[in-house]
Protein backbone atom coordinates (compact mmCIF):
# COMPACT_ATOMS: atom_id res chain seq x y z
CA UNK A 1 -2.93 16.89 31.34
CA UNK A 2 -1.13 16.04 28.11
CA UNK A 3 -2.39 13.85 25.59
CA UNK A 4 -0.24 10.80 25.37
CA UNK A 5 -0.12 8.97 22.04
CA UNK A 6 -0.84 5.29 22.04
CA UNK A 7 -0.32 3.49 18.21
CA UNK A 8 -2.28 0.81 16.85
CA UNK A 9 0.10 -2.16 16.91
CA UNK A 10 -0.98 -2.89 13.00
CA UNK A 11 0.30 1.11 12.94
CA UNK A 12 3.26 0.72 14.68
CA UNK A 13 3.61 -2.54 12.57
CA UNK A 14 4.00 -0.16 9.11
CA UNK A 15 5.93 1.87 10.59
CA UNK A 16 8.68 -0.09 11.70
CA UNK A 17 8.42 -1.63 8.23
CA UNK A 18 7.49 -5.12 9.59
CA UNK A 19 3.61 -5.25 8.40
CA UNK A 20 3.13 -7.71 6.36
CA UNK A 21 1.98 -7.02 2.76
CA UNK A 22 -1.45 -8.01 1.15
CA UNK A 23 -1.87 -11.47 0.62
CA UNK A 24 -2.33 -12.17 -3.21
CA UNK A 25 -3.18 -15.01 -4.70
CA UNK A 26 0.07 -16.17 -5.65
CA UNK A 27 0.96 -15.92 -1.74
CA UNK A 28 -2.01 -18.89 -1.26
CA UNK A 29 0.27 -21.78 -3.19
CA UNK A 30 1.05 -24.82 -0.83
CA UNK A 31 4.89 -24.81 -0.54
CA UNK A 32 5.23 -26.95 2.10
CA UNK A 33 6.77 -29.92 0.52
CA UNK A 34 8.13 -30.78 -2.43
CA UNK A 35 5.29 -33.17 -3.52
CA UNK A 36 2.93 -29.74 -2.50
CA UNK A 37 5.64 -27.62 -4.88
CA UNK A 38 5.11 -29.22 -7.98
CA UNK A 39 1.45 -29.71 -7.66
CA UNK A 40 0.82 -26.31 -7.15
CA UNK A 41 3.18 -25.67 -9.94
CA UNK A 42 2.04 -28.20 -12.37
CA UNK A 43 -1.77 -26.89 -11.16
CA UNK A 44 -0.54 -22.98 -12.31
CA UNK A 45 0.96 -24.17 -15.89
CA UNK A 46 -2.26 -26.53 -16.52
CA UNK A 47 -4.76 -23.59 -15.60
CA UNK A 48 -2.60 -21.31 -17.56
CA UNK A 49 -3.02 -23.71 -20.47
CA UNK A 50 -6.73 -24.27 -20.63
CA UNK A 51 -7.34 -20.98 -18.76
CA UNK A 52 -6.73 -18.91 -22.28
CA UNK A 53 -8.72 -17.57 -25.32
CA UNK A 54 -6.77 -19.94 -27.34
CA UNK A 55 -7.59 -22.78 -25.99
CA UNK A 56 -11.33 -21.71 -25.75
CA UNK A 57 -10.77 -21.50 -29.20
CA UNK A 58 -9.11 -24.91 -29.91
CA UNK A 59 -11.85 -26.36 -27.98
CA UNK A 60 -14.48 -24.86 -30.03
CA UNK A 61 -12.61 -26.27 -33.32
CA UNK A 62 -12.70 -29.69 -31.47
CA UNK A 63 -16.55 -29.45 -30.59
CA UNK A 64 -17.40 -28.21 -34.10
CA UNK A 65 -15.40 -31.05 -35.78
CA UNK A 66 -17.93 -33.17 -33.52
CA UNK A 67 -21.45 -31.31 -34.23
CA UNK A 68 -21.51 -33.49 -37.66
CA UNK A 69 -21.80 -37.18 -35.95
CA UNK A 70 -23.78 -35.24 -33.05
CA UNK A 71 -26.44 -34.42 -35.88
CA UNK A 72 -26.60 -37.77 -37.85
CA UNK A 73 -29.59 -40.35 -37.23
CA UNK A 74 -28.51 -41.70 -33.81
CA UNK A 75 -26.36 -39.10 -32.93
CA UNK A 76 -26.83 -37.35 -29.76
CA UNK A 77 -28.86 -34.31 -31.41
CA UNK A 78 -27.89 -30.27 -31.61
CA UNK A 79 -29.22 -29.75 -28.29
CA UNK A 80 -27.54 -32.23 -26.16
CA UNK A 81 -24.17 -31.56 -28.27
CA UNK A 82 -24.37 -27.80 -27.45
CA UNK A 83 -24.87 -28.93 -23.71
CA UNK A 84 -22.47 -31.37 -22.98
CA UNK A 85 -20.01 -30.77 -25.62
CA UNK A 86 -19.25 -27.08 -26.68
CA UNK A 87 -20.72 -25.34 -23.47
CA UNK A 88 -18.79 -27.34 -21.94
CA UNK A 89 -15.43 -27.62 -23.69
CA UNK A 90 -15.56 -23.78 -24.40
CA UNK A 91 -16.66 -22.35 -21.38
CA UNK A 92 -14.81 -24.69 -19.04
CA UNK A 93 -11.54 -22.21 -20.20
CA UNK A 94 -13.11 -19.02 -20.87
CA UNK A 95 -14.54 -18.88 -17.29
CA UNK A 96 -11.47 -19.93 -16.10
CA UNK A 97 -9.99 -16.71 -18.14
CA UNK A 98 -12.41 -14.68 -16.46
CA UNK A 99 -11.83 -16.05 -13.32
CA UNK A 100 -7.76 -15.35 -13.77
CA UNK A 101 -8.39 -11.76 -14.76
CA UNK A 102 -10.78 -11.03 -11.39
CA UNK A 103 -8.50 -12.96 -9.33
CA UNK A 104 -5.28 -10.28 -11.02
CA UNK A 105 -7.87 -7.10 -10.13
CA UNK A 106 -8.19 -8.53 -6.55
CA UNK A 107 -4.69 -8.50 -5.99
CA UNK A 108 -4.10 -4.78 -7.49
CA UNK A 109 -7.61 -3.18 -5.14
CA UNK A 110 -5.58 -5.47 -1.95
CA UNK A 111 -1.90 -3.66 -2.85
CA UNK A 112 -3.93 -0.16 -3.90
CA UNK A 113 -5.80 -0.23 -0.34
CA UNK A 114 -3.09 -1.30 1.50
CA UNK A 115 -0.71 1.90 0.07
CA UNK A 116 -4.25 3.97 0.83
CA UNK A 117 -3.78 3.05 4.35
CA UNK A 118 -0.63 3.55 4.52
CA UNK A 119 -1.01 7.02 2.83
CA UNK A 120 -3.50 7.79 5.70
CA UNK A 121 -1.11 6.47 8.34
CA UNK A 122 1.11 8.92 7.46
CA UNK A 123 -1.20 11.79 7.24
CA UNK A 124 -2.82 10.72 10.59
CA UNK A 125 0.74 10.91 11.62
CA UNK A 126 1.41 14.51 10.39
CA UNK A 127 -1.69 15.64 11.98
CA UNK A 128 -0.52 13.82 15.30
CA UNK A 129 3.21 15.76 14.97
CA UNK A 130 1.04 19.28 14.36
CA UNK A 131 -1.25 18.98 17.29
CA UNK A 132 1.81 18.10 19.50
CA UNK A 133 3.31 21.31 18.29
CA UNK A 134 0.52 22.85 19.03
CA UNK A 135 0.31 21.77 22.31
CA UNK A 136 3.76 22.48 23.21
CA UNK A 137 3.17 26.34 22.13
CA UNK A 138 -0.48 26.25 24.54
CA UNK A 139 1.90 25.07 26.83
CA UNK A 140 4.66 28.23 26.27
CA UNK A 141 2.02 30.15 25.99
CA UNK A 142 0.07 29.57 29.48
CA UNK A 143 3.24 29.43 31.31
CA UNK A 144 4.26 32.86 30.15
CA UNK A 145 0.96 34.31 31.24
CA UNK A 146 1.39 32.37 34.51
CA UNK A 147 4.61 33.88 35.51
């Protein structure tokens, strides 16, 4: 009996070029309304704002210019000032920095294993056309020694 090739539909999928690509994070943005449109986009610009070195670093200027009144008689003290003002003011955008640059290496390992699989696909699919050639030369083969 012949082997008879059945696809995965996510295979057949790639290669009828419908498959959807990897979702990124971009992709995740509510679009669907206006009101939805500009929050998102107002939400990207804002995070892109705060979420960069140089606004870590204006924020640190801002917290330093404070650490004087935080260390005078009744001022809130070093401790609490590093707490509540400069951990917070800094780190608030350098995590937010960090957080942009793992979401951006995310989206490149999604898009570098979805062309691995696709890579494999087509191997798998190479392999599938040689062992059909194969089997059609088994086949010449054993009906030339039958007749």
């Amino acid at each position: 009996m012949t082997f008879v090739h059945q696809p995965h539909p996510r295979t057949t999928a790639i290669i009828e070029g419908t498959a959807r690509a990897p979702v990124r994070t971009q992709d995740q943005l509510n679009r669907s309304s206006a009101i939805n449109r500009l929050n998102s986009w107002l939400a990207i610009k804002i995070t892109a704002a705060v979420g960069s070195m140089w606004c870590a670093y204006v924020f640190a200027i801002i917290a330093l210019i404070g650490l004087p009144a935080a260390l005078k008689p009744g001022g809130e003290g070093l401790i609490a000032w590093i707490a509540q003002t400069f951990l917070q003011l800094v780190l608030l955008s350098i995590i937010i920095v960090g957080t942009n640059i793992q979401s951006s290496a995310a989206d490149k390992r999604a898009q570098d294993t979805y062309a691995d699989a696709e890579a494999v696909l087509h191997e798998a699919l190479q392999i599938q056309a040689h062992l059909a050639a194969q089997d059609a030369s088994l086949e010449r083969i054993l009906t030339a020694n039958k007749g």
